[in-house]
Protein backbone atom coordinates (compact mmCIF):
# COMPACT_ATOMS: atom_id res chain seq x y z
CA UNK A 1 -26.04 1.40 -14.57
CA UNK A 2 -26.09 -2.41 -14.03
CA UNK A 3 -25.52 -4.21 -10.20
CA UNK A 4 -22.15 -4.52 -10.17
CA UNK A 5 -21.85 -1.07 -11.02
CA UNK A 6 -24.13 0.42 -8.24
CA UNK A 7 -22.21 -2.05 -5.97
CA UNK A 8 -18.75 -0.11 -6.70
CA UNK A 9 -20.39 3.27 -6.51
CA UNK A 10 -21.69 2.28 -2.84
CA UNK A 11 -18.52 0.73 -1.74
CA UNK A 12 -16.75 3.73 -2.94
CA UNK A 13 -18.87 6.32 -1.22
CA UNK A 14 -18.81 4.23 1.82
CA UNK A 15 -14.66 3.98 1.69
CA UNK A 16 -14.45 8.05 1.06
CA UNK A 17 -16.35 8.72 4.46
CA UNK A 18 -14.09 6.36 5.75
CA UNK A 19 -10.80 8.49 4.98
CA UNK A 20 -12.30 11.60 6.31
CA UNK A 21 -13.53 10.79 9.22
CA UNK A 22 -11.59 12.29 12.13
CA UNK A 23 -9.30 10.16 14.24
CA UNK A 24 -11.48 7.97 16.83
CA UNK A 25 -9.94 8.46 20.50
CA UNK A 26 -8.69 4.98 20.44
CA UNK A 27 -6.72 6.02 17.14
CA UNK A 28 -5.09 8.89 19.43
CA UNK A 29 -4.27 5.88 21.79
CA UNK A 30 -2.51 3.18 19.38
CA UNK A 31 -0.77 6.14 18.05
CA UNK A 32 0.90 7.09 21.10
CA UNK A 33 1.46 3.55 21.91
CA UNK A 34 3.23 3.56 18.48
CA UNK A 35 5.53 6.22 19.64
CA UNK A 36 5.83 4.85 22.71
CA UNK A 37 7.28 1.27 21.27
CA UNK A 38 9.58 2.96 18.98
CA UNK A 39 11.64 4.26 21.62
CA UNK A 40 12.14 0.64 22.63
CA UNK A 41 12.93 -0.21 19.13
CA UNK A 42 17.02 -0.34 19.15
CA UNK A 43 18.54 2.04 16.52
CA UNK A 44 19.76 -0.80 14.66
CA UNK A 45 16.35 -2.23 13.98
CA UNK A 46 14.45 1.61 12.89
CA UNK A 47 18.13 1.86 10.85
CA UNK A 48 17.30 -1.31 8.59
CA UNK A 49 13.88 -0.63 8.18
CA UNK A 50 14.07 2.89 7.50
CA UNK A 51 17.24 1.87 4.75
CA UNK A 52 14.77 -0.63 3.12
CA UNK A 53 12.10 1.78 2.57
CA UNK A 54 14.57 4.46 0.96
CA UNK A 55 15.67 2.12 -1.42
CA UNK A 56 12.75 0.68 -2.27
CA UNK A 57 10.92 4.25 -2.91
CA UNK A 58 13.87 5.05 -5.04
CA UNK A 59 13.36 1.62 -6.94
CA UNK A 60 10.13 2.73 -7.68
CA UNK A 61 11.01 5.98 -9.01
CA UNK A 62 14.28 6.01 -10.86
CA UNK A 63 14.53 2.36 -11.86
CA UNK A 64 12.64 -0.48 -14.30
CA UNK A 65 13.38 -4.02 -11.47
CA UNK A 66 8.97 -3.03 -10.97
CA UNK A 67 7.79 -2.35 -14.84
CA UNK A 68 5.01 -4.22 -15.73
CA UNK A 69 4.25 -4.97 -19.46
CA UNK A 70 0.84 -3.40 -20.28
CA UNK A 71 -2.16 -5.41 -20.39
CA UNK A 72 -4.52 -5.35 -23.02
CA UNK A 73 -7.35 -4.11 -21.29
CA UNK A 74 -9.30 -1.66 -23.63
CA UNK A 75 -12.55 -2.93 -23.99
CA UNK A 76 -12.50 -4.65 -20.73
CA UNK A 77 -15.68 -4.79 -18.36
CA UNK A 78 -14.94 -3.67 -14.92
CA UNK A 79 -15.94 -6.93 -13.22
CA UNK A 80 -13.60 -8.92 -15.98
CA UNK A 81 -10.60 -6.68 -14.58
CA UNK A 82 -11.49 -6.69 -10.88
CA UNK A 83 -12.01 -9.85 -11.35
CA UNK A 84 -8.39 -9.97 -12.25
CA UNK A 85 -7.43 -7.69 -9.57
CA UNK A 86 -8.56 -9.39 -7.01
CA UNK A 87 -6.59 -12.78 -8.06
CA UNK A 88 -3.66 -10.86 -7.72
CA UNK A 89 -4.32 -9.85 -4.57
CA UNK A 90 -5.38 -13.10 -3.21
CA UNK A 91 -2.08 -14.70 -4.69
CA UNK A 92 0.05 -12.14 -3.10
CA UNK A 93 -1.50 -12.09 0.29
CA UNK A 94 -0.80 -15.96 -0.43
CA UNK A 95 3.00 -15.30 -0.90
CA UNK A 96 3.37 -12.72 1.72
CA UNK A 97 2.01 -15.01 3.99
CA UNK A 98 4.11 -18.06 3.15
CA UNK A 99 7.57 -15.58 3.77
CA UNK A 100 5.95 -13.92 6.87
CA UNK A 101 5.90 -17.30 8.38
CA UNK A 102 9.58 -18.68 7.26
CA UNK A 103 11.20 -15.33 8.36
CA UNK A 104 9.25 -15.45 11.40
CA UNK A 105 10.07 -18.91 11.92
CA UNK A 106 13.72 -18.24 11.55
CA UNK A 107 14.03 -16.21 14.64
CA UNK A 108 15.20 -12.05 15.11
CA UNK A 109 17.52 -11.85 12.27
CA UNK A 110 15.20 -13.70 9.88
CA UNK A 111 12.63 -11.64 10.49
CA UNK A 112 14.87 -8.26 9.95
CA UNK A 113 15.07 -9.59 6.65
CA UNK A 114 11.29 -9.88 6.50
CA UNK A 115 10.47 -6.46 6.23
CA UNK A 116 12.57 -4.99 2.78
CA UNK A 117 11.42 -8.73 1.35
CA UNK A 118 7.54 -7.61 2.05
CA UNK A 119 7.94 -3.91 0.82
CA UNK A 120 9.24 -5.57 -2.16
CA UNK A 121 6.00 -7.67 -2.43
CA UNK A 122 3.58 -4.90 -1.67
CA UNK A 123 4.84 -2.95 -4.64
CA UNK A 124 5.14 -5.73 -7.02
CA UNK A 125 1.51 -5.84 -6.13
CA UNK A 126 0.41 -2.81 -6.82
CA UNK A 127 2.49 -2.48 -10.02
CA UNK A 128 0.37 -5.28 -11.14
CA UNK A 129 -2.80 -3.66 -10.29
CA UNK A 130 -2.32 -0.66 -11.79
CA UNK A 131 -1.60 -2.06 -15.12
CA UNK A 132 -4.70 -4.11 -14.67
CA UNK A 133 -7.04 -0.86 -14.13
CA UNK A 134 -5.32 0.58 -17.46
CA UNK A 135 -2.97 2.93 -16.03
CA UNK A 136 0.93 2.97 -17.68
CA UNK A 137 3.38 2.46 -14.72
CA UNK A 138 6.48 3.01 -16.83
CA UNK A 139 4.96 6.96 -16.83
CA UNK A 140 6.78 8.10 -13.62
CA UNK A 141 3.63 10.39 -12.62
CA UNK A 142 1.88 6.99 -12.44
CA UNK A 143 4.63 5.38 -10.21
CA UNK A 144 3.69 8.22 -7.80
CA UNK A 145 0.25 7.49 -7.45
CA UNK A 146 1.29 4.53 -6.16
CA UNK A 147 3.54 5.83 -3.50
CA UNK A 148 0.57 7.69 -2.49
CA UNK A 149 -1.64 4.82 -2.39
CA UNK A 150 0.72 2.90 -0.46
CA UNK A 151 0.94 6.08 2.28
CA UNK A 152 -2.44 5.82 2.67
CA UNK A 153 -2.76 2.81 3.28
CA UNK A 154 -0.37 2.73 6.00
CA UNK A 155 -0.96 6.12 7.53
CA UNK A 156 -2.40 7.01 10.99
CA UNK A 157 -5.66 8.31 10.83
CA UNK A 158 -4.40 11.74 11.44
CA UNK A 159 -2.31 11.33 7.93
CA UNK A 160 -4.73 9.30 6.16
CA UNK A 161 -7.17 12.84 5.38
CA UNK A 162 -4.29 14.83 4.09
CA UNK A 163 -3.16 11.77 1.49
CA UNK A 164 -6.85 11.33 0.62
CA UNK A 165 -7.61 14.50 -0.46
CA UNK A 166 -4.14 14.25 -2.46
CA UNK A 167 -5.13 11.67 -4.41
CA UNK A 168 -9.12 12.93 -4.89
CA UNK A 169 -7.58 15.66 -6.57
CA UNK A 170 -5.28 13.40 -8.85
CA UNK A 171 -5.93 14.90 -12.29
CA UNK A 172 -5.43 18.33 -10.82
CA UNK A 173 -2.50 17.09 -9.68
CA UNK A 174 -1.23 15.82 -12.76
CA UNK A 175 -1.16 19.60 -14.57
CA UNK A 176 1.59 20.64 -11.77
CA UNK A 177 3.63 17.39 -10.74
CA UNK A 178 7.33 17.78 -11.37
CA UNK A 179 9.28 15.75 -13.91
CA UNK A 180 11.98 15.82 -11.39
CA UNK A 181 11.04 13.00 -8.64
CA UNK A 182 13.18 14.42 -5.62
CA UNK A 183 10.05 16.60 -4.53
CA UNK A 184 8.27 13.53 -3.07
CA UNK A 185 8.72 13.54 0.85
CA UNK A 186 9.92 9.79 1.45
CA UNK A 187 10.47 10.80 4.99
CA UNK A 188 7.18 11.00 6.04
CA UNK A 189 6.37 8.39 3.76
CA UNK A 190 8.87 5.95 5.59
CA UNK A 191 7.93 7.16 9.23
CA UNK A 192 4.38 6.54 8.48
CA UNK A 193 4.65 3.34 7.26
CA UNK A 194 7.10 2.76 9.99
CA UNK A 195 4.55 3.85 12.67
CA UNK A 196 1.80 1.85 11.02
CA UNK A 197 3.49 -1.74 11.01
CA UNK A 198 5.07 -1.91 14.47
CA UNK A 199 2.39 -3.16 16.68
CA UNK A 200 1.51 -5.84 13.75
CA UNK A 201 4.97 -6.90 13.09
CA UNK A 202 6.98 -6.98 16.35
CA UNK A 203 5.71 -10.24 17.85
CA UNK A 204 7.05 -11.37 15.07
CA UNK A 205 10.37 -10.93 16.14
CA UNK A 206 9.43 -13.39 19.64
CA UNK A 207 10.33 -16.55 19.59
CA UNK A 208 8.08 -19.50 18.95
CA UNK A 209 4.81 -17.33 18.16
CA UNK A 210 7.20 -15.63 15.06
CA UNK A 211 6.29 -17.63 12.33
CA UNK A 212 1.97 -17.34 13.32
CA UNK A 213 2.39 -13.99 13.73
CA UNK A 214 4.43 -12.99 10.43
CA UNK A 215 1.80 -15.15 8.13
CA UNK A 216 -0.93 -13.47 10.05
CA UNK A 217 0.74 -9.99 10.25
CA UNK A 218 1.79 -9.95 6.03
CA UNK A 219 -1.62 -11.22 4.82
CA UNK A 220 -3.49 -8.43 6.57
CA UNK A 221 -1.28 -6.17 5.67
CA UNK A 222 -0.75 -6.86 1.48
CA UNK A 223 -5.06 -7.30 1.64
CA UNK A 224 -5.68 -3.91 3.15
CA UNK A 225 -2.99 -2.58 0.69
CA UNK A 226 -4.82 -4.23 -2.28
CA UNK A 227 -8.17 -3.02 -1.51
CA UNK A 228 -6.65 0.64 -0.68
CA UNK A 229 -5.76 0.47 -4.55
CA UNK A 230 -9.00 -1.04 -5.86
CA UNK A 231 -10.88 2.13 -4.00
CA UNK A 232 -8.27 4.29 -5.22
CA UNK A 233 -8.21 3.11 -8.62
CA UNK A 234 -12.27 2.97 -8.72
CA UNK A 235 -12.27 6.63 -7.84
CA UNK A 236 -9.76 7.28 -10.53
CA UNK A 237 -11.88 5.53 -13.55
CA UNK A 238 -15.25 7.30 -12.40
CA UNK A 239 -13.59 10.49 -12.04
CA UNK A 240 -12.40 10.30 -15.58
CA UNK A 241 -15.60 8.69 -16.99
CA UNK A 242 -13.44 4.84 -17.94
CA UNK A 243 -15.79 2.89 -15.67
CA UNK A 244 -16.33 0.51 -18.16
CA UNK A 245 -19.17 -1.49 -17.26
């Protein structure tokens, strides 16, 4: 076990305590503050949104648009391909940051468009990094594990154990997944993801402080997605003994 191994096994162990810890009374708060804002949200604005993230979850399921061609990556150290990894990441917090701040800059309708342009980002994203860790993204039981890994990400704390534990169990998973797709529940997918980006993405709809705010706001947002699929990913390898070191 060299360094850089130990180093992943620590992070790792660190990030698992992390999603099962119980929610913190100020994660109660923000999450009634969520609900809270969303009845101030007009219908028109939770009707785009929620519109975006349909299609895009059914992108990622039925069609090719997010197919990435396999990378040759048998053989491959883990630090060469996190290495990798965590290029694309920086490049795509890079881009999301870059629209973030036009949209925002562009005033309310602009910044409508913002959020099925980002979605489309995110996934891109982790499309890449999945073919990076090894994993086939054309097999559709692969395409779900990311839909997973994106609900964690962006779940409340009360979620964020339930998807966890999903995931941790992956392989067991795998032996009674459905070839038919319409069993995954996009509705709480979208709500939670919904829920999650509010408070960080409204200011963006304000005037003058839009475009700061959307570059801030989609940076955070595609980092803490990327490192949710490193973690993810990580566990995934060790689990099935491909921690190549």
């Amino acid at each position: 076990m060299n360094s850089y191994d130990q180093k992943i096994r620590i992070e790792l162990e660190f990030w698992k305590r992390e999603m099962m810890r119980k929610p913190t009374f100020l994660n109660k708060v923000t999450t009634g503050v969520q609900k809270k804002i969303n009845g101030y949200i007009p219908d028109k604005v939770h009707k785009v949104i929620t519109e975006a993230i349909k299609a895009m979850v059914k992108t990622v399921l039925y069609g090719s648009t997010y197919t990435t061609s396999p990378i040759p990556s048998e053989g491959m150290s883990i630090l060469h391909r996190e290495s990798l990894v965590q290029q694309k990441i920086d490049n795509y917090c890079k881009t999301g940051a870059a629209e973030g701040g036009i949209t925002g800059a562009g005033g309310f309708l602009m910044s409508m468009a913002d959020f099925p342009i980002l979605i489309g980002i995110k996934f891109k994203m982790l499309f890449e990094i999945a073919s990076l860790y090894g994993f086939d993204v054309a097999d559709f039981r692969e395409r779900l594990y990311l839909l997973y890994i994106f609900q964690l990400a962006f779940s409340s704390k009360q979620g964020t154990t339930k998807v966890f534990l999903h995931l941790q169990n992956w392989e067991e998973q795998l032996l009674t997944l459905p070839e038919n797709p319409e069993n995954f529940n996009w509705k709480t997918f979208q709500q939670e993801y919904r829920d999650y980006i509010d408070l960080a993405k409204l200011a963006q709809l304000l005037p003058v402080v839009g475009a700061a705010v959307g570059a801030v706001a989609n940076y955070q947002l595609i980092k803490k997605l990327g490192k949710t699929a490193m973690q993810a990913y990580r566990m995934r390898l060790i689990d099935q003994q491909r921690l190549i070191l």
